[in-house]
PDB file of N, CA and C in Angstrom:
ATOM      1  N   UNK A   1       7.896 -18.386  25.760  1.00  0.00           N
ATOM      2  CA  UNK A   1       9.214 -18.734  25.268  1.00  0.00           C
ATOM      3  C   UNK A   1      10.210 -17.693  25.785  1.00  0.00           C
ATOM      4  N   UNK A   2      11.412 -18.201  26.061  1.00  0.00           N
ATOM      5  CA  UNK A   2      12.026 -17.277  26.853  1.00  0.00           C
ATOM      6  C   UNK A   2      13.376 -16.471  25.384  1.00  0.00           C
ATOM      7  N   UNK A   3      13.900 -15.132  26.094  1.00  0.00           N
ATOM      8  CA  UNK A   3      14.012 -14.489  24.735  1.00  0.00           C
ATOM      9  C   UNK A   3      15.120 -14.885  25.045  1.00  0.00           C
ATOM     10  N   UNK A   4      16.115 -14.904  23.822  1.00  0.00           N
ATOM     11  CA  UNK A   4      17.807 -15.086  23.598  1.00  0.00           C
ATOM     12  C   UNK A   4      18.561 -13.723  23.995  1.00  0.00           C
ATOM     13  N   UNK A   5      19.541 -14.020  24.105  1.00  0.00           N
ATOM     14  CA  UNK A   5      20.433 -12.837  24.684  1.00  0.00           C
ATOM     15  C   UNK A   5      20.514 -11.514  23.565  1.00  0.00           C
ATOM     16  N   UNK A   6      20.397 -12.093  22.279  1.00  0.00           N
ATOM     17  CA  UNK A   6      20.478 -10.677  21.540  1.00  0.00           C
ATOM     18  C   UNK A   6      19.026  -9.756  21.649  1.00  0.00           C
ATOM     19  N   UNK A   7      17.596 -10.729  22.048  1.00  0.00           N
ATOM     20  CA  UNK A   7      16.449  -9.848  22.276  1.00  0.00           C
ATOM     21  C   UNK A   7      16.301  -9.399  23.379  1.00  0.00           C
ATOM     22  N   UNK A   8      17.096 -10.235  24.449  1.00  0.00           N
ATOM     23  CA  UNK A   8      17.283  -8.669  25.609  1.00  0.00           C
ATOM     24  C   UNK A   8      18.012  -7.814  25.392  1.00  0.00           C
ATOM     25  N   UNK A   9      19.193  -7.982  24.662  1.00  0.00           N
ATOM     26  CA  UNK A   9      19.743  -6.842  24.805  1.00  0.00           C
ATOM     27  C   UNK A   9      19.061  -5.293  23.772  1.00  0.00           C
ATOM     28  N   UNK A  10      18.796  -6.321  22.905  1.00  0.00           N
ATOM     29  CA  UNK A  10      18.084  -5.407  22.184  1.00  0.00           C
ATOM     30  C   UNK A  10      17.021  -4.526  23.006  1.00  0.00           C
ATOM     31  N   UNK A  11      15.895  -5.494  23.662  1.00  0.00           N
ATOM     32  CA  UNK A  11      14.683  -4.690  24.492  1.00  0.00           C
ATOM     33  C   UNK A  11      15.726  -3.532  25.531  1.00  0.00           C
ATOM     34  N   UNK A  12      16.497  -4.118  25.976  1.00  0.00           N
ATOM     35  CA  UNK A  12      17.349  -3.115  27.298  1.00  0.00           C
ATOM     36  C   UNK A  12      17.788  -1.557  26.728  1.00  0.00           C
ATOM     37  N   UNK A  13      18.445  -2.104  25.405  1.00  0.00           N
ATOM     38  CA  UNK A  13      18.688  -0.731  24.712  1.00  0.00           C
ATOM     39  C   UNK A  13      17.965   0.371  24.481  1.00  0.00           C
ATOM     40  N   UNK A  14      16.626  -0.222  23.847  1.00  0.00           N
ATOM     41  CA  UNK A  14      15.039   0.194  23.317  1.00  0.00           C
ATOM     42  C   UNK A  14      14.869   0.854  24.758  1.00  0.00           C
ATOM     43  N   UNK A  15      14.753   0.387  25.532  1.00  0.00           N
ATOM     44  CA  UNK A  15      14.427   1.172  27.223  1.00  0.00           C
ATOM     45  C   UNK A  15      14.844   2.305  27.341  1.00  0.00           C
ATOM     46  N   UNK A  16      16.404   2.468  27.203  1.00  0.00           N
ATOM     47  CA  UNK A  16      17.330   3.316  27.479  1.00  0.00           C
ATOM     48  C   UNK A  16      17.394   4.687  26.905  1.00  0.00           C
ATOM     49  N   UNK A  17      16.377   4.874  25.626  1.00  0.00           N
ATOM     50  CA  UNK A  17      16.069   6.719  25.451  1.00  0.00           C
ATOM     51  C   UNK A  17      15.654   7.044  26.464  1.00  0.00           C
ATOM     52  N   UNK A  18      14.384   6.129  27.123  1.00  0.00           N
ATOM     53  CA  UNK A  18      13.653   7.168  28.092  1.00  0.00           C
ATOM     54  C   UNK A  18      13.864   6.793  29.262  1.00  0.00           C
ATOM     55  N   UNK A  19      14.832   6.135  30.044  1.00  0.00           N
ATOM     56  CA  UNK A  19      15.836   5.955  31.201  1.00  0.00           C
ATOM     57  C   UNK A  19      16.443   7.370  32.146  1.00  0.00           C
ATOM     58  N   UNK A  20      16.352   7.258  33.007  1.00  0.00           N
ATOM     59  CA  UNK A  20      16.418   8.771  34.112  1.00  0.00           C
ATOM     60  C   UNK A  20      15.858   9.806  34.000  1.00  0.00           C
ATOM     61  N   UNK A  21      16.166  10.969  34.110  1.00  0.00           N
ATOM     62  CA  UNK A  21      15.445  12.081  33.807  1.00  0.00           C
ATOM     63  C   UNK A  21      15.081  12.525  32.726  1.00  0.00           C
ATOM     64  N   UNK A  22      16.291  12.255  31.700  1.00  0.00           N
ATOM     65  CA  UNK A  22      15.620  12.488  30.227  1.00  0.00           C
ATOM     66  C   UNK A  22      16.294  11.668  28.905  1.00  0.00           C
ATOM     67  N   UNK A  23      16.154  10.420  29.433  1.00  0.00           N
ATOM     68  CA  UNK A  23      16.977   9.238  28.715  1.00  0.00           C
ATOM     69  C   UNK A  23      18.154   9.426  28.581  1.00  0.00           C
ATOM     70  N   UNK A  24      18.800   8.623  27.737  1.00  0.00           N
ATOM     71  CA  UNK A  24      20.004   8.322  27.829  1.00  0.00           C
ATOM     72  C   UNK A  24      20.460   7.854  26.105  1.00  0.00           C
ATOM     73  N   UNK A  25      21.986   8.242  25.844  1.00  0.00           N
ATOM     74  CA  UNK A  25      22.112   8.042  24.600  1.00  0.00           C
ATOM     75  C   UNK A  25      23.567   6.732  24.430  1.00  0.00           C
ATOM     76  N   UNK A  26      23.442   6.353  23.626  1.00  0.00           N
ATOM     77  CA  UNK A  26      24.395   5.227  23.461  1.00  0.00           C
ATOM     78  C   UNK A  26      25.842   6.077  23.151  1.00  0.00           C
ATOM     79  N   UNK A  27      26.611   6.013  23.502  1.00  0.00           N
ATOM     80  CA  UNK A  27      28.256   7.003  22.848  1.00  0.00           C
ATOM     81  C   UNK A  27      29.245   5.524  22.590  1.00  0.00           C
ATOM     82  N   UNK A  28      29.788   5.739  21.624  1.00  0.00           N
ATOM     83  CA  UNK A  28      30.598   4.485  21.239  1.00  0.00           C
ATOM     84  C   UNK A  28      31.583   5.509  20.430  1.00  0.00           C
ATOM     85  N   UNK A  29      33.272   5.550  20.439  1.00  0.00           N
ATOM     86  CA  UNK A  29      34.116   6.162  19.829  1.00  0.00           C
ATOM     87  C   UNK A  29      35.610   5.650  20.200  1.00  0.00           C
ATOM     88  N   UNK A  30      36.466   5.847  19.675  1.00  0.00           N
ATOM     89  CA  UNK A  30      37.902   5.440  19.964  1.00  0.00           C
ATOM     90  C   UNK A  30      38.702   6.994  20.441  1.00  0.00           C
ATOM     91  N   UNK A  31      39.490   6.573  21.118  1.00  0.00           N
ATOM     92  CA  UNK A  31      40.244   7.966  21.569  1.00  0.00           C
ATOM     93  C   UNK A  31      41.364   7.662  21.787  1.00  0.00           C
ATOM     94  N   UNK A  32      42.875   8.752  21.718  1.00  0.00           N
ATOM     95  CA  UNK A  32      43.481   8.314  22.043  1.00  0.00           C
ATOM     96  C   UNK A  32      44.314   7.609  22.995  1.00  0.00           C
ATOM     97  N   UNK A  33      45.665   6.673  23.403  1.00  0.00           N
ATOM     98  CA  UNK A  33      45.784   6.030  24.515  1.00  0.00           C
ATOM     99  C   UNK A  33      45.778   7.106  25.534  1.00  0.00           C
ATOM    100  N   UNK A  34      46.489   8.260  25.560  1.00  0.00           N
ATOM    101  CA  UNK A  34      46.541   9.527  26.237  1.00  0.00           C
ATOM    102  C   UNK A  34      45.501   9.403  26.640  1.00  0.00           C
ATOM    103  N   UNK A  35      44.545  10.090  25.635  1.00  0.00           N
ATOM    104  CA  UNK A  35      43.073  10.703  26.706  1.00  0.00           C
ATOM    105  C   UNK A  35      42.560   9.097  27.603  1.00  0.00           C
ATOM    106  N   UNK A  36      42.549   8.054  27.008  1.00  0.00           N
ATOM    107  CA  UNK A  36      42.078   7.192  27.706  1.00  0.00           C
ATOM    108  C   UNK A  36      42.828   7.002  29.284  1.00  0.00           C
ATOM    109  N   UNK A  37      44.177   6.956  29.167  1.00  0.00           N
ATOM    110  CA  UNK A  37      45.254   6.950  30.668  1.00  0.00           C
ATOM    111  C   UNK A  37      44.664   8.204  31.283  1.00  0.00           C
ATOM    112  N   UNK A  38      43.975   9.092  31.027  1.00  0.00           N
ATOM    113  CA  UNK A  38      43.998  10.565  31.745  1.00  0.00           C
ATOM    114  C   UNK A  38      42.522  10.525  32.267  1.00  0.00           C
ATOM    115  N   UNK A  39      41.854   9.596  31.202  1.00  0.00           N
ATOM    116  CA  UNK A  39      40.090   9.144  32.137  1.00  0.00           C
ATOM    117  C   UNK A  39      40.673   8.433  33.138  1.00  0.00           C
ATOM    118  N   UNK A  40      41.444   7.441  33.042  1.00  0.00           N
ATOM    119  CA  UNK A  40      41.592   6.622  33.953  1.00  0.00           C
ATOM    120  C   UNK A  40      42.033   7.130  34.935  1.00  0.00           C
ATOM    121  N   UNK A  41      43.347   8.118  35.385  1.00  0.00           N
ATOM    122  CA  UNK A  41      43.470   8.593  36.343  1.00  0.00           C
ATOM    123  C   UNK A  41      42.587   9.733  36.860  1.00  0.00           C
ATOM    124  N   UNK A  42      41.806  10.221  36.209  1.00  0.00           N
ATOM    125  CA  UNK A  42      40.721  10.991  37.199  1.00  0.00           C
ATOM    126  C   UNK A  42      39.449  10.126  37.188  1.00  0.00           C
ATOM    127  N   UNK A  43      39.053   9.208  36.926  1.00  0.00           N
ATOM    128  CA  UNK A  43      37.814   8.233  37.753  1.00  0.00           C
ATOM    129  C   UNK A  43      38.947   7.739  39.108  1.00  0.00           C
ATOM    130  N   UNK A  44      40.039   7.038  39.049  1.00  0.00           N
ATOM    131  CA  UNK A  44      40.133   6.864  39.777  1.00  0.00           C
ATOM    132  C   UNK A  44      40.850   7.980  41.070  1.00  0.00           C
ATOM    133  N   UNK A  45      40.811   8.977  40.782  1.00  0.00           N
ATOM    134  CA  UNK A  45      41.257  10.059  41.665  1.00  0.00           C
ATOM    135  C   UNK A  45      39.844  11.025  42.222  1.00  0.00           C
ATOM    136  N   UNK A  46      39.012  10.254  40.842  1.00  0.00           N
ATOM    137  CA  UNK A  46      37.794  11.051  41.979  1.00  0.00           C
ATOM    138  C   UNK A  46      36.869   9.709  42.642  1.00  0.00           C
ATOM    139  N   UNK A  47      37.255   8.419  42.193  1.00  0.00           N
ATOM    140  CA  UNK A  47      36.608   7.662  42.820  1.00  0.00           C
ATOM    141  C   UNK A  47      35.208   7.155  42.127  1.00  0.00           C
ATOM    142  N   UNK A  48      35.094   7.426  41.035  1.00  0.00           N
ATOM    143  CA  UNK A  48      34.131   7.235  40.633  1.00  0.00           C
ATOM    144  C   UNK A  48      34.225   6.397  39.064  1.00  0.00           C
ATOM    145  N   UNK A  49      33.009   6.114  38.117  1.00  0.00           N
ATOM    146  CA  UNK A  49      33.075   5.700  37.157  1.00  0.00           C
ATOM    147  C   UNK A  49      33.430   6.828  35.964  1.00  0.00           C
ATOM    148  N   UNK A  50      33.532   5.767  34.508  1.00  0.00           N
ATOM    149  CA  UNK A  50      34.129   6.698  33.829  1.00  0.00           C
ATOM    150  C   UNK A  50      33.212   7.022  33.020  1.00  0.00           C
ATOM    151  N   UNK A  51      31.943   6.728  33.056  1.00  0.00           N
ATOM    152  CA  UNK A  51      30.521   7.009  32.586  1.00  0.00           C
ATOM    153  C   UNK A  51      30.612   8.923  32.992  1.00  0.00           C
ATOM    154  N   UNK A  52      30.514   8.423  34.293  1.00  0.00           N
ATOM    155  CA  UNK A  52      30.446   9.325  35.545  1.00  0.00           C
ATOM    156  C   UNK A  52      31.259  10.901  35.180  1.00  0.00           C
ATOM    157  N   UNK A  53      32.522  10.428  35.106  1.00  0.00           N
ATOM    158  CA  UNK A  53      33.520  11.379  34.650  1.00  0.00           C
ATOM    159  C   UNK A  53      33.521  12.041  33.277  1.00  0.00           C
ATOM    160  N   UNK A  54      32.930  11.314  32.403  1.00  0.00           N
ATOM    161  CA  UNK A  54      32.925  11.752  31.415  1.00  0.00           C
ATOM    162  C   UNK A  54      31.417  12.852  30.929  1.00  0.00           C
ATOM    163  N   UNK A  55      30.554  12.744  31.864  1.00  0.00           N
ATOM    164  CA  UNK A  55      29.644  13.255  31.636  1.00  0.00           C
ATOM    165  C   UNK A  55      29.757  14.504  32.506  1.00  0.00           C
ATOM    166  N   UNK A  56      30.508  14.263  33.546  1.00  0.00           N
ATOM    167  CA  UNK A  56      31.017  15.701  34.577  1.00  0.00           C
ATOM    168  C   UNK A  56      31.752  16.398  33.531  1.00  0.00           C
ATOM    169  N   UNK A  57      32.293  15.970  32.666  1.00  0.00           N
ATOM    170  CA  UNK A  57      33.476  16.962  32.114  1.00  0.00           C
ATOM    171  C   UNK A  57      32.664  17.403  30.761  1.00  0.00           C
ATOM    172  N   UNK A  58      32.288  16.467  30.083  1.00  0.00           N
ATOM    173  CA  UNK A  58      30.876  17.596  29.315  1.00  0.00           C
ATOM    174  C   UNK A  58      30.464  18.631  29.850  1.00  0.00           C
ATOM    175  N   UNK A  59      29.653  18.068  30.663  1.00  0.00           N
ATOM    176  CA  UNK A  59      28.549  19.110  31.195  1.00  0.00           C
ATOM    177  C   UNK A  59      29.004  20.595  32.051  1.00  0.00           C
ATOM    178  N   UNK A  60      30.243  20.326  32.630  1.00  0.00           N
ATOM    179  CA  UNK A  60      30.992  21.546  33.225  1.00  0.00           C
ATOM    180  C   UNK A  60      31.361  22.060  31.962  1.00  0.00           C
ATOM    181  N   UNK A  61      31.974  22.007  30.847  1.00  0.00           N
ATOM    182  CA  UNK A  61      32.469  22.919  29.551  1.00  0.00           C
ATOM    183  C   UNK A  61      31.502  23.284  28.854  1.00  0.00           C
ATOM    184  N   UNK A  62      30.349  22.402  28.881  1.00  0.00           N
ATOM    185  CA  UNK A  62      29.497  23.243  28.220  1.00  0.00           C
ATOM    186  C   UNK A  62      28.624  24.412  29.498  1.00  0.00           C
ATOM    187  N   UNK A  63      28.558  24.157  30.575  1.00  0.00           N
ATOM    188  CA  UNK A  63      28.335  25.622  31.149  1.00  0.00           C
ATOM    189  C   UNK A  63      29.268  26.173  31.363  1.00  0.00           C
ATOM    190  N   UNK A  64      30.555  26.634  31.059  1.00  0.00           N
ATOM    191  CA  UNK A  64      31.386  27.622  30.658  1.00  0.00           C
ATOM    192  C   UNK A  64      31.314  27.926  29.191  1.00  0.00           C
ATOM    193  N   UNK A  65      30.923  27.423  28.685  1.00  0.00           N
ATOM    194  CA  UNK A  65      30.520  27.805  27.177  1.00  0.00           C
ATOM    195  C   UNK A  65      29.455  28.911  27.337  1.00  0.00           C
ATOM    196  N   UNK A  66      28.505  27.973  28.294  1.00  0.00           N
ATOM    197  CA  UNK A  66      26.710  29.056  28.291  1.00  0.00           C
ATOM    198  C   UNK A  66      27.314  30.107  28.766  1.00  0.00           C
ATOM    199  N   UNK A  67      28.188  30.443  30.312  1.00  0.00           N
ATOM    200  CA  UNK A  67      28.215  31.041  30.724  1.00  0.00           C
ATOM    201  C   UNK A  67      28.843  32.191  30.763  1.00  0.00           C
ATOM    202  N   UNK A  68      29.889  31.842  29.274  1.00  0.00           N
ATOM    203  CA  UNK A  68      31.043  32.861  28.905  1.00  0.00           C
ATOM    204  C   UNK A  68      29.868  33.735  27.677  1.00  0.00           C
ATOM    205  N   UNK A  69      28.837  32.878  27.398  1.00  0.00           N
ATOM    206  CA  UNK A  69      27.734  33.702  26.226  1.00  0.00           C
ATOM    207  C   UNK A  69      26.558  34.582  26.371  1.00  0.00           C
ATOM    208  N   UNK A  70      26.414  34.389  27.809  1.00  0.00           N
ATOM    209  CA  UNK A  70      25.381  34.789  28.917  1.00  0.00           C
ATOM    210  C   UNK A  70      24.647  36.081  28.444  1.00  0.00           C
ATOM    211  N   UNK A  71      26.355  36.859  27.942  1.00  0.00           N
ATOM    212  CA  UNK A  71      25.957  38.187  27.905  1.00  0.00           C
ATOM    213  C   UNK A  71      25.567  38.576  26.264  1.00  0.00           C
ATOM    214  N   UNK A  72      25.652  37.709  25.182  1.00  0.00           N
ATOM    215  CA  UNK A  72      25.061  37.751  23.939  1.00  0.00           C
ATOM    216  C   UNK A  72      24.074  36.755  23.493  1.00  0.00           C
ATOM    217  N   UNK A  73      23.240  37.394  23.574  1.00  0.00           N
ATOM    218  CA  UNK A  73      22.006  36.075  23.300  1.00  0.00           C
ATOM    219  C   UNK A  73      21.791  36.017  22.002  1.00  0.00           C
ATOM    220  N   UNK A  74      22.421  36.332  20.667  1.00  0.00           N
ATOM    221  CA  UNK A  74      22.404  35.674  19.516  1.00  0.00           C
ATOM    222  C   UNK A  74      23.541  34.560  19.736  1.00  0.00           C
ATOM    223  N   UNK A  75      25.085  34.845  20.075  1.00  0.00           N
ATOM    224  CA  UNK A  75      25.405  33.835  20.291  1.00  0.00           C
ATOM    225  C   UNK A  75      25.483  32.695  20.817  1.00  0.00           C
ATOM    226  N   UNK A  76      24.690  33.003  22.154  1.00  0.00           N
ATOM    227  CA  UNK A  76      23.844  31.758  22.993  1.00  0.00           C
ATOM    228  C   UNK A  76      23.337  31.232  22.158  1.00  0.00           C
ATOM    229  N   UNK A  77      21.781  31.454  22.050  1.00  0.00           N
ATOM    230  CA  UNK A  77      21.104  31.047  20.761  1.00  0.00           C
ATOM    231  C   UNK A  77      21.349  30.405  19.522  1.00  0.00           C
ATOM    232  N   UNK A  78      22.525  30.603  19.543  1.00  0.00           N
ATOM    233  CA  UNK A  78      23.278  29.908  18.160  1.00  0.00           C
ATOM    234  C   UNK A  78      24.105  28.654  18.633  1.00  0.00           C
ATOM    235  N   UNK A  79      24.364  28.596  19.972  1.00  0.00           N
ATOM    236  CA  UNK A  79      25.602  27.862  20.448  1.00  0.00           C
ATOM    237  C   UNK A  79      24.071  26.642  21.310  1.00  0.00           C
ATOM    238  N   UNK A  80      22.816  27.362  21.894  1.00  0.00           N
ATOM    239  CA  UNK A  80      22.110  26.344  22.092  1.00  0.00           C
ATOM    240  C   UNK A  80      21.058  25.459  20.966  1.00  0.00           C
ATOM    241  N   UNK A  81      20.904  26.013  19.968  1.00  0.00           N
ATOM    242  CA  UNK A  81      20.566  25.151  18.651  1.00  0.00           C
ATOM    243  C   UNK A  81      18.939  25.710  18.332  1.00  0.00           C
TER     244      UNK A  81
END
């Protein structure tokens, strides 16, 4: 029997912890129109998606986070969990 659209999507989701190198998490949130116009002009100024962009701009602040803590490793330690 073939599955309905809500049990694939469901199975697709279920997939998606352990998807690439070390799965993947669902993010769902509202933001404002600002920040949203300001994703939009840097995906499209770097050419890329806004998946894409948004995970570049995490991941660069949080290694200026690590890297501004480098030199106290209780506060590292505290700031990596």
């Amino acid at each position: 029997m073939a599955l309905t659209s809500t049990q694939r999507q469901a199975k697709y989701r279920a997939n998606r912890s352990t998807a690439g190198d070390n799965g993947e998490r669902r993010l769902s949130t509202w933001v404002s129109t600002s920040a949203l116009m300001a994703l939009k002009r840097l995906t499209a100024h770097a050419n890329t998606t806004q998946r894409d962009m948004i995970e570049r701009l995490l991941l660069e602040e949080d290694q200026s986070v690590i890297d501004s803590l480098c030199s106290n490793d209780e506060e590292l330690n505290k700031y990596i969990g």
